[in-house]
Protein backbone atom coordinates (compact mmCIF):
# COMPACT_ATOMS: atom_id res chain seq x y z
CA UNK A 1 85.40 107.93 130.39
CA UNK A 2 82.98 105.39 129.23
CA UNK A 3 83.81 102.12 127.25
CA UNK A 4 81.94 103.59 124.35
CA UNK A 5 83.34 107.10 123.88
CA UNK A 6 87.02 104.96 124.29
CA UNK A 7 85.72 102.78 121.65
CA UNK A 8 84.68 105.71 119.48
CA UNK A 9 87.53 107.42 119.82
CA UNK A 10 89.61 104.49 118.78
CA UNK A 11 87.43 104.25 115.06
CA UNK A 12 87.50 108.27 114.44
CA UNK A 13 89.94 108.00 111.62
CA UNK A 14 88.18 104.65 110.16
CA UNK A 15 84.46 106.92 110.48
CA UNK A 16 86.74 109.77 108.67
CA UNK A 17 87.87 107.56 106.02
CA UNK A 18 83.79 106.28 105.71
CA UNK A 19 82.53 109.50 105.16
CA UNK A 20 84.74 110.69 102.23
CA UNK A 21 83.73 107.20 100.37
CA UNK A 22 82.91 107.41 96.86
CA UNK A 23 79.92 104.93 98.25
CA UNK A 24 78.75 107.50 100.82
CA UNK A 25 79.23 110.46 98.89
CA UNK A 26 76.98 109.51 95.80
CA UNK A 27 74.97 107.75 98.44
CA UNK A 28 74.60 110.99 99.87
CA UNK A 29 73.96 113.01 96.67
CA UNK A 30 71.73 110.50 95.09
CA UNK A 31 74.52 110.09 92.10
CA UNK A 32 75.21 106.77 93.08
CA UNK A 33 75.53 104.52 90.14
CA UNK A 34 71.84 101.84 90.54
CA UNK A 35 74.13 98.63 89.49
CA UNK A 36 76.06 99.80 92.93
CA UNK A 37 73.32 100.59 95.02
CA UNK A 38 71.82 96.74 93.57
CA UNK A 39 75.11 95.37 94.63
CA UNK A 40 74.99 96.44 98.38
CA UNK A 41 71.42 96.00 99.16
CA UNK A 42 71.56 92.25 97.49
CA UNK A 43 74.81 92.08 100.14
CA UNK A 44 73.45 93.65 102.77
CA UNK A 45 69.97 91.13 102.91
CA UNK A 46 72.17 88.56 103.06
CA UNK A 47 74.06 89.94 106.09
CA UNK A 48 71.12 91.13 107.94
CA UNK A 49 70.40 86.99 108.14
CA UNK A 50 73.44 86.16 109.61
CA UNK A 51 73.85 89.82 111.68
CA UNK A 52 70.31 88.58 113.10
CA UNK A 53 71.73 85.34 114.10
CA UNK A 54 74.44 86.38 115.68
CA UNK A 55 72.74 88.70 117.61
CA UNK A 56 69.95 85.70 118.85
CA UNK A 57 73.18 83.97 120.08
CA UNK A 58 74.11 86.77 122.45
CA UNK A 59 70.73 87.41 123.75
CA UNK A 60 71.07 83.66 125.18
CA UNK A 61 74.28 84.10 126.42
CA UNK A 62 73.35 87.79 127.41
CA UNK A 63 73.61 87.35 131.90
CA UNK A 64 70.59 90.27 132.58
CA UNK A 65 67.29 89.15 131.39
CA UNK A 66 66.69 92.71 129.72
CA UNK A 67 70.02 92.43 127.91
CA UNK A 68 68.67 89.08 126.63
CA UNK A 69 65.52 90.58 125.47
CA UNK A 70 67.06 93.61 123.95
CA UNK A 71 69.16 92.03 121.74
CA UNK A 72 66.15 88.77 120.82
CA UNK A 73 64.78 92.21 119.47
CA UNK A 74 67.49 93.72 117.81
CA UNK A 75 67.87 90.58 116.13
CA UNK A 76 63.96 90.80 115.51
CA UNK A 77 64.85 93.94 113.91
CA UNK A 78 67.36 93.11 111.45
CA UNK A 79 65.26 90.02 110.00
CA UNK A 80 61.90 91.38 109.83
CA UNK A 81 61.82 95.22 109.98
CA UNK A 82 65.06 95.52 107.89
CA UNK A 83 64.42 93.30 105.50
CA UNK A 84 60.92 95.04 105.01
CA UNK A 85 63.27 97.83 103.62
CA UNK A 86 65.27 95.72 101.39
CA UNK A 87 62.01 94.26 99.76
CA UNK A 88 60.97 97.48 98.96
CA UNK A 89 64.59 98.62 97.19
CA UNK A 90 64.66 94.93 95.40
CA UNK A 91 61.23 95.91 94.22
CA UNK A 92 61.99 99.35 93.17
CA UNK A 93 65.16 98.55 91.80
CA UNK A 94 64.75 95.77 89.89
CA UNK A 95 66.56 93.22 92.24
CA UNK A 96 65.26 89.67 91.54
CA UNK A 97 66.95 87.82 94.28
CA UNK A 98 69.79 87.96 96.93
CA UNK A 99 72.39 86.17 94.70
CA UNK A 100 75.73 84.78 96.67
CA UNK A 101 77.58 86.08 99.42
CA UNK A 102 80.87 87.95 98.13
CA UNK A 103 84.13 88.43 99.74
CA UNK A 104 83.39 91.25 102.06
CA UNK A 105 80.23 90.01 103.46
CA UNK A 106 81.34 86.39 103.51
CA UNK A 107 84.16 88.05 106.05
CA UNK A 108 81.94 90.23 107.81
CA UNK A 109 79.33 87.57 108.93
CA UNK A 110 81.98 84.90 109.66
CA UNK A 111 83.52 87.22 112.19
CA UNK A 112 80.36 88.42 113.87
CA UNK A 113 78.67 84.79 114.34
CA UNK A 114 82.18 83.28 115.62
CA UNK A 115 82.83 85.92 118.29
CA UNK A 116 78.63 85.43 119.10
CA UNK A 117 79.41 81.77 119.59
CA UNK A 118 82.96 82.05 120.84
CA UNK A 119 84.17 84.84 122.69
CA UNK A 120 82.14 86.18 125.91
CA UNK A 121 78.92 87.96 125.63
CA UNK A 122 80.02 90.99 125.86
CA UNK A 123 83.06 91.29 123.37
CA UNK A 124 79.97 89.83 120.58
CA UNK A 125 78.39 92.97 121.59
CA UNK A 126 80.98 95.24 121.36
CA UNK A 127 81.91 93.33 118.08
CA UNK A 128 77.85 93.88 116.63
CA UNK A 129 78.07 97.60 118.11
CA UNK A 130 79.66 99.47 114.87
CA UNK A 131 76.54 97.80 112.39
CA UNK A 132 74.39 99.95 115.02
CA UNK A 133 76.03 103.00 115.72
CA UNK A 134 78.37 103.73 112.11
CA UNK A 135 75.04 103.13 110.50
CA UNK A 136 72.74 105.67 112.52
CA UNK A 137 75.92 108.36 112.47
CA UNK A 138 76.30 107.92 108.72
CA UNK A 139 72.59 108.32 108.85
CA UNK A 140 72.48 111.49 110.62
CA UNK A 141 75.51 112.70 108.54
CA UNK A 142 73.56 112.75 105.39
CA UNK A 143 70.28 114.13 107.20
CA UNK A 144 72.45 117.14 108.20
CA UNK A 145 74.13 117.75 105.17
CA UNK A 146 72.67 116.56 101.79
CA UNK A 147 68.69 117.24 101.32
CA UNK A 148 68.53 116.56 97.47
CA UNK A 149 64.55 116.42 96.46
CA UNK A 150 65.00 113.61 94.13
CA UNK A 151 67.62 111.06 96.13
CA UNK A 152 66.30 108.05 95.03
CA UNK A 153 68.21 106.65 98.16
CA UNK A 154 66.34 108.70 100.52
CA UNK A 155 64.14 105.83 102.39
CA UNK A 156 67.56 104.36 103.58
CA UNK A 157 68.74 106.94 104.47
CA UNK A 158 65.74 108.15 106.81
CA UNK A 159 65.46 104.50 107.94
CA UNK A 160 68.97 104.89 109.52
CA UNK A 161 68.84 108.44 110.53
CA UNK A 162 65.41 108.14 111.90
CA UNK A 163 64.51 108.61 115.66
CA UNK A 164 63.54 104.78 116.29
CA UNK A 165 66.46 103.62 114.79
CA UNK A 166 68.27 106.09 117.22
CA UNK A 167 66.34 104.59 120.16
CA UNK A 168 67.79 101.21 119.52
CA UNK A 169 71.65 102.35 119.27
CA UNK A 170 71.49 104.18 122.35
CA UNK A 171 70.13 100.96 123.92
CA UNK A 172 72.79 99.21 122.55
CA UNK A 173 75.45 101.57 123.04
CA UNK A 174 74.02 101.49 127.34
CA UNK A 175 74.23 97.80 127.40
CA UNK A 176 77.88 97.74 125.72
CA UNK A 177 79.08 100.21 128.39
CA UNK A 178 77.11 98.20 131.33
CA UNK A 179 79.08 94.86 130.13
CA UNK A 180 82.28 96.77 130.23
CA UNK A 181 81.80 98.37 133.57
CA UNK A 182 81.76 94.45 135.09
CA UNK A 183 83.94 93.02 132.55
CA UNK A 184 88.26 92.60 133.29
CA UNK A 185 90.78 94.71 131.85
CA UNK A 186 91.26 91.87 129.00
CA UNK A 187 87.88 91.16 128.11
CA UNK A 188 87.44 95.36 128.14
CA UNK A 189 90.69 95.06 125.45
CA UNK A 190 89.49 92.53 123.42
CA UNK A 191 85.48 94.33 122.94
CA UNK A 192 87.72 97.60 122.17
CA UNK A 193 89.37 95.37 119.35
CA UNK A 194 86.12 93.74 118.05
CA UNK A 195 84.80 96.91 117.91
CA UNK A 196 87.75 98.55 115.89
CA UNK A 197 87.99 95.08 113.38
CA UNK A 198 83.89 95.43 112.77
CA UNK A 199 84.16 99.29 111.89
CA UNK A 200 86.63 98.35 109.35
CA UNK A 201 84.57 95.76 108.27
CA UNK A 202 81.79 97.97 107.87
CA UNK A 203 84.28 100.42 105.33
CA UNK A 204 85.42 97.06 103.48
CA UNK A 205 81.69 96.52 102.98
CA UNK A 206 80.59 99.80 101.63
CA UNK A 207 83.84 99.69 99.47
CA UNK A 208 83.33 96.09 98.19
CA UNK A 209 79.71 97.30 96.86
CA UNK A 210 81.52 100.47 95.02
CA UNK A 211 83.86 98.27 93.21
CA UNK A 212 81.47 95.38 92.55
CA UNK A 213 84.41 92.76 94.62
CA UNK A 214 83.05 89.54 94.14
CA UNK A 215 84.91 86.30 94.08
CA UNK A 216 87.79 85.91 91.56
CA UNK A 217 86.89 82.50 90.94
């Protein structure tokens, strides 16, 4: 068995518990509440900054050269072709600026850069992996099963179940199981627990946006 269908396996009750959020659901439906949807994508451009960063660091540290260059794209990606998207949704939704990072993002990004800076190369990736591939499965989730005409959500969610965004998880998901392959038994238990702690990282964050968590003080 592969690192990655290991991994997977080890995050198929946290994906469960994603799909039957309130977030996703309404996501899904189009019902979400705007102040919500605001909420996460002000969140979310701030993450895709430090996401981006993080994943420059690994490129450097990345041993292959076309390891390196895949993820100096990926983190192309997040900054410029990602936040393309999120100009569009501040536009359309009436989103003046990114505001402060809040709890759940503050958490998120602080974990992701200091295992990019810290930890081997390949426990970062395996640590960045569940942005990639719980995105693009959520993605496809709501491709397969809600088509509402009038989802005023429907750009992300074709952005994230779309075939280049596909492309790039597979890539990712390759290079994850190529590091693991030549990787010790410890550093293959320690990406298996990034990965686990970033999936429920990516749940806190989708939750944090439904119930508007922001600092208490």
């Amino acid at each position: 068995m592969k690192w990655s269908e290991q991994a997977w396996q080890s995050i198929e009750e946290i994906y469960s518990f994603i799909l039957q959020m309130p977030f996703i659901k309404e996501l899904s439906s189009g019902k979400l509440p705007k102040n919500k949807f605001q909420f996460y994508m002000m969140q979310d451009a701030l993450y895709l900054e430090h996401f981006g960063r993080a994943l420059a660091v690994i490129g450097a540290k990345a041993e292959g050269i076309n390891d390196a260059l895949a993820y100096m794209r990926f983190a192309e990606n997040a900054i410029v072709v990602e936040k393309a998207l999120h100009e569009f949704y501040f536009s359309d939704f009436g989103i003046v600026n990114e505001g402060n990072i809040q709890p759940a993002c503050h958490h998120y990004i602080h974990f992701l850069k200091s295992s990019a800076a810290f930890e081997g190369a390949e426990i970062a990736m395996a640590a960045t992996l569940p942005c990639f591939w719980i995105y693009k499965n959520v993605g496809d989730h709501i491709l397969a099963n809600h088509r509402p005409a009038d989802n005023p959500y429907q750009k992300w969610v074709q952005t994230y179940g779309g075939e280049d965004f596909a492309l790039a998880v597979k890539n990712a998901i390759a290079i994850c199981d190529r590091a693991a392959e030549n990787a010790t038994a410890s550093a293959r238990k320690k990406m298996t627990e990034a990965f686990i702690t970033a999936s429920r990282m990516e749940y806190e964050f989708w939750n944090a946006a439904y119930e508007l968590k922001t600092w208490e003080s």
